[in-house]
Protein backbone atom coordinates (compact mmCIF):
# COMPACT_ATOMS: atom_id res chain seq x y z
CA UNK A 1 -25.63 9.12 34.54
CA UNK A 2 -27.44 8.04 31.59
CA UNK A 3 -30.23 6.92 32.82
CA UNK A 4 -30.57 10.81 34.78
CA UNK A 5 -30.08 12.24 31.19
CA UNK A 6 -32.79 10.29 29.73
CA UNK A 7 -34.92 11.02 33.27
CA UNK A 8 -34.42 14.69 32.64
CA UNK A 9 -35.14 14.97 28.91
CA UNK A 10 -38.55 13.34 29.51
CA UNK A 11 -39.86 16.90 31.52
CA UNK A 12 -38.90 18.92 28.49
CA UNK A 13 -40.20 16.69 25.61
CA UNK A 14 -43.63 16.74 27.78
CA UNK A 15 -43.38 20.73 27.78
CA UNK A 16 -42.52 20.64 24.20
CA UNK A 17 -45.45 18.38 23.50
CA UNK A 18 -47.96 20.56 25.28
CA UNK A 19 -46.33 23.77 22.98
CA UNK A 20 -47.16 21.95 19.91
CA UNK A 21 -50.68 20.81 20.65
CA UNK A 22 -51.33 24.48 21.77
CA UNK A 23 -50.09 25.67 18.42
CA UNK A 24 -51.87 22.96 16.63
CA UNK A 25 -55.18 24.25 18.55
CA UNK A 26 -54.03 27.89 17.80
CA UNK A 27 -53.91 27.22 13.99
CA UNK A 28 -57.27 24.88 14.05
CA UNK A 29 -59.18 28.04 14.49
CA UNK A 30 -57.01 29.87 11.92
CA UNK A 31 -58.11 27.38 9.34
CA UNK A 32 -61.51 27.51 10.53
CA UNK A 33 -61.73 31.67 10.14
CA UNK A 34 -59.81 30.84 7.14
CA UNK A 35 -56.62 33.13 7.32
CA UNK A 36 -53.86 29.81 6.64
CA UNK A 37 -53.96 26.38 4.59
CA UNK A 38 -53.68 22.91 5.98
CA UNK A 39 -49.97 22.96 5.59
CA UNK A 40 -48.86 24.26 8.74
CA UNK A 41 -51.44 21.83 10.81
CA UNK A 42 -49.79 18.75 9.31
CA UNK A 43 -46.34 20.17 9.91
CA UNK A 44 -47.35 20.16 13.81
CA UNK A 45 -49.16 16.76 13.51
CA UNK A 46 -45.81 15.35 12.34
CA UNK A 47 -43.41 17.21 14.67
CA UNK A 48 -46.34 15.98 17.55
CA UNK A 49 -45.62 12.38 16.63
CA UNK A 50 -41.88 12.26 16.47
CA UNK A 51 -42.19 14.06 19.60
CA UNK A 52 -44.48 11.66 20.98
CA UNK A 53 -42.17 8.96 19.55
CA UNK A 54 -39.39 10.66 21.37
CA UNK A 55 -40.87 10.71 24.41
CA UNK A 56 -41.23 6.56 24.63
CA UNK A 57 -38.22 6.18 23.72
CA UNK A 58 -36.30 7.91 26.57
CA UNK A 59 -39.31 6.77 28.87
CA UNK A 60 -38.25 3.11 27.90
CA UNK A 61 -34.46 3.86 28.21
CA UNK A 62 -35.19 4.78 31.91
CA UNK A 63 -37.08 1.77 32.67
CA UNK A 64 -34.04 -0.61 31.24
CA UNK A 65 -31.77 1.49 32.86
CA UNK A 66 -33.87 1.07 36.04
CA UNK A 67 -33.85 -2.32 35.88
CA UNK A 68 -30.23 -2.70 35.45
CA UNK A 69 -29.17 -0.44 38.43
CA UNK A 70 -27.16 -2.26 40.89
CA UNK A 71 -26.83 -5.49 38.62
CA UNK A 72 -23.53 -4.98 36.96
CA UNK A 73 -22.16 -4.46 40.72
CA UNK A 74 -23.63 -7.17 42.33
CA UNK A 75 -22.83 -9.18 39.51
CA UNK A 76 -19.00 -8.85 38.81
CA UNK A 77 -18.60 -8.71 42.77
CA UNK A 78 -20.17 -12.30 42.98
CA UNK A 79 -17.64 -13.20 40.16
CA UNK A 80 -14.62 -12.01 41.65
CA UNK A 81 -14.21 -8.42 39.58
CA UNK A 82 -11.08 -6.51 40.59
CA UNK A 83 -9.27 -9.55 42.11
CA UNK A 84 -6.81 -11.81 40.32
CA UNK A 85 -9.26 -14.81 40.48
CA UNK A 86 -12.03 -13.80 38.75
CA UNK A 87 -14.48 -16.67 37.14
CA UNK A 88 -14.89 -16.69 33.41
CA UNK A 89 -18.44 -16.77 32.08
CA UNK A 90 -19.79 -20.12 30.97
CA UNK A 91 -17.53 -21.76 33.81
CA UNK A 92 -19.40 -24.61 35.93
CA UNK A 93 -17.99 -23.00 38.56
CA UNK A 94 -18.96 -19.18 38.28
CA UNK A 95 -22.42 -17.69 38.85
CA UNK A 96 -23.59 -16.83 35.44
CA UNK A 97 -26.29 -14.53 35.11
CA UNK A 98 -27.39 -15.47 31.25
CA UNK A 99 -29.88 -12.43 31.44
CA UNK A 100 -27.25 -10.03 31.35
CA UNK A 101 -23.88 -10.31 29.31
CA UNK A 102 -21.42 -8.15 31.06
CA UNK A 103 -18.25 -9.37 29.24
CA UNK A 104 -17.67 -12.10 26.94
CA UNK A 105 -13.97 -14.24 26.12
CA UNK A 106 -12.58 -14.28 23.00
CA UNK A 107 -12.02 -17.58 21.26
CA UNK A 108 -8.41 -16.72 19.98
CA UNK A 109 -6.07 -13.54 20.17
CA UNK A 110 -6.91 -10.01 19.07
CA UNK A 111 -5.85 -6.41 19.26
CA UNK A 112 -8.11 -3.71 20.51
CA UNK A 113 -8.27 -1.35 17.35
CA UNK A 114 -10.88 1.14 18.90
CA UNK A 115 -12.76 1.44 22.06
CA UNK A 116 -16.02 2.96 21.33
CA UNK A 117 -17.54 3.63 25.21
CA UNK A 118 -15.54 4.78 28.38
CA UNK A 119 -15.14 3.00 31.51
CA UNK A 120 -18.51 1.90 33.60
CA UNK A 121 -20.96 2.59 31.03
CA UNK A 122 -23.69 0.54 30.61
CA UNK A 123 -24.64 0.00 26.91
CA UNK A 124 -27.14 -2.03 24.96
CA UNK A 125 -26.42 -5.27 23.26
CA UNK A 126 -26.99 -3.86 19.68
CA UNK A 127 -24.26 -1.04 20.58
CA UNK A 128 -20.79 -1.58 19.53
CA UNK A 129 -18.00 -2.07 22.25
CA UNK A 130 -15.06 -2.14 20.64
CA UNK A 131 -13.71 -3.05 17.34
CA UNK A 132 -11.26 -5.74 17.20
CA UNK A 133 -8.66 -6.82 14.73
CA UNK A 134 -8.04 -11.12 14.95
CA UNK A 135 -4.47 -12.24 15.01
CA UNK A 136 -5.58 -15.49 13.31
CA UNK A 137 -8.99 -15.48 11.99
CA UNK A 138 -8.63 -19.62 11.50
CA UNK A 139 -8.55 -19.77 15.27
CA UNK A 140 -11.07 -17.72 15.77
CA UNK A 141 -13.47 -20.46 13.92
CA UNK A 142 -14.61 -16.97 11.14
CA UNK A 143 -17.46 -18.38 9.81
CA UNK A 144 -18.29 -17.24 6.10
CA UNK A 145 -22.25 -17.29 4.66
CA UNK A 146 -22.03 -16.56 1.45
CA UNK A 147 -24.73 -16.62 -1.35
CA UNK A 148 -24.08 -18.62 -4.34
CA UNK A 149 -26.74 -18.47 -7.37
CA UNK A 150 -28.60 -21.20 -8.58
CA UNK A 151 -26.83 -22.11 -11.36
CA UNK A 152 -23.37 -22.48 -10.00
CA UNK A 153 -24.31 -24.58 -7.55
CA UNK A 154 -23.64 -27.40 -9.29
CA UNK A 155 -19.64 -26.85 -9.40
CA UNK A 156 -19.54 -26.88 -5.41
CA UNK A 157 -18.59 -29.67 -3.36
CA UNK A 158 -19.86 -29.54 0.44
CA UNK A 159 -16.05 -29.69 1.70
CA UNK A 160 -14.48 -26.96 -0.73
CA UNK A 161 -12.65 -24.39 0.62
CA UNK A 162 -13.10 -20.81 -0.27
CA UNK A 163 -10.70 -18.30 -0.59
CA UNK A 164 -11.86 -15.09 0.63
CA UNK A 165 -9.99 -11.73 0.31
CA UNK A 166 -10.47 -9.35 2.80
CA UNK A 167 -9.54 -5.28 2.45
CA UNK A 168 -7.27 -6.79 -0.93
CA UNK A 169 -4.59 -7.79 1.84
CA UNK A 170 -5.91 -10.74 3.75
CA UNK A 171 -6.56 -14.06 2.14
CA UNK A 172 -8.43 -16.67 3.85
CA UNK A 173 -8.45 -19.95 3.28
């Protein structure tokens, strides 16, 4: 369905496209008789480059959508998808297609706070899923990077622990 939306914007951001380069040519001549500025011309040099811009963008959405047709099928029926033995990714004994992540375990126990995309849809990795709250974040191996200036440096030990509070109600340590 996406992937149709995309298909069929592409059509009217080419008719667009061919408006504003007509209006650009339209108001060439204008400056050249001298009846307007240079203001408007730059206004339809911008608006032709973020259409322009606009019109990769959903021309490169199709492709990946292309090229994921039929894959999330094919895939989760190889694993198993619907049935009550279906393999887990990274298992030695599941086919694992690494070039596409359809679903991914959790190291610990969570509850589903938000779900951000409905049923079937196929989203892109930088796209949030869901949002997830952690039962026990010291199960879920949290990681912490913190930056720590130069000069207090010297007062940490590699193996210190760190408390870290978290919305004023959660303390780590």
């Amino acid at each position: 369905v996406q992937a149709k939306l995309a298909q069929q914007e592409i059509p009217v951001l080419r008719t667009r496209l061919a408006e504003l380069r007509k209006q650009k040519a339209s108001e060439s001549s204008d400056i050249y008789y001298g009846l307007t500025d240079n203001t408007k011309r730059n206004e339809l040099d911008a608006e032709i480059a973020e259409v322009e811009e606009e019109l990769r963008k959903q021309a490169n959405k199709v492709e990946i959508y292309a090229q994921a047709k039929n894959t999330t099928y094919n895939f989760m029926s190889r694993r198993g998808a619907g049935r009550a033995n279906a393999s887990m990714p990274y298992s030695n004994t599941s086919i694992y297609n690494p070039g596409l992540i359809h679903y991914c375990c959790a190291p610990a126990d969570a509850y589903i706070s938000k779900i951000n995309v409905s049923d079937k849809t196929l989203v892109f990795k930088s796209e949030e899923v869901m949002v997830i709250q952690h039962t026990d974040y010291a199960d879920c191996h949290l990681g912490v990077i913190a930056y720590v200036p130069n000069d207090m440096v010297k007062y940490m030990e590699s193996p210190d622990d760190a408390d870290i509070i978290i919305n004023k109600d959660l303390e780590l340590k």
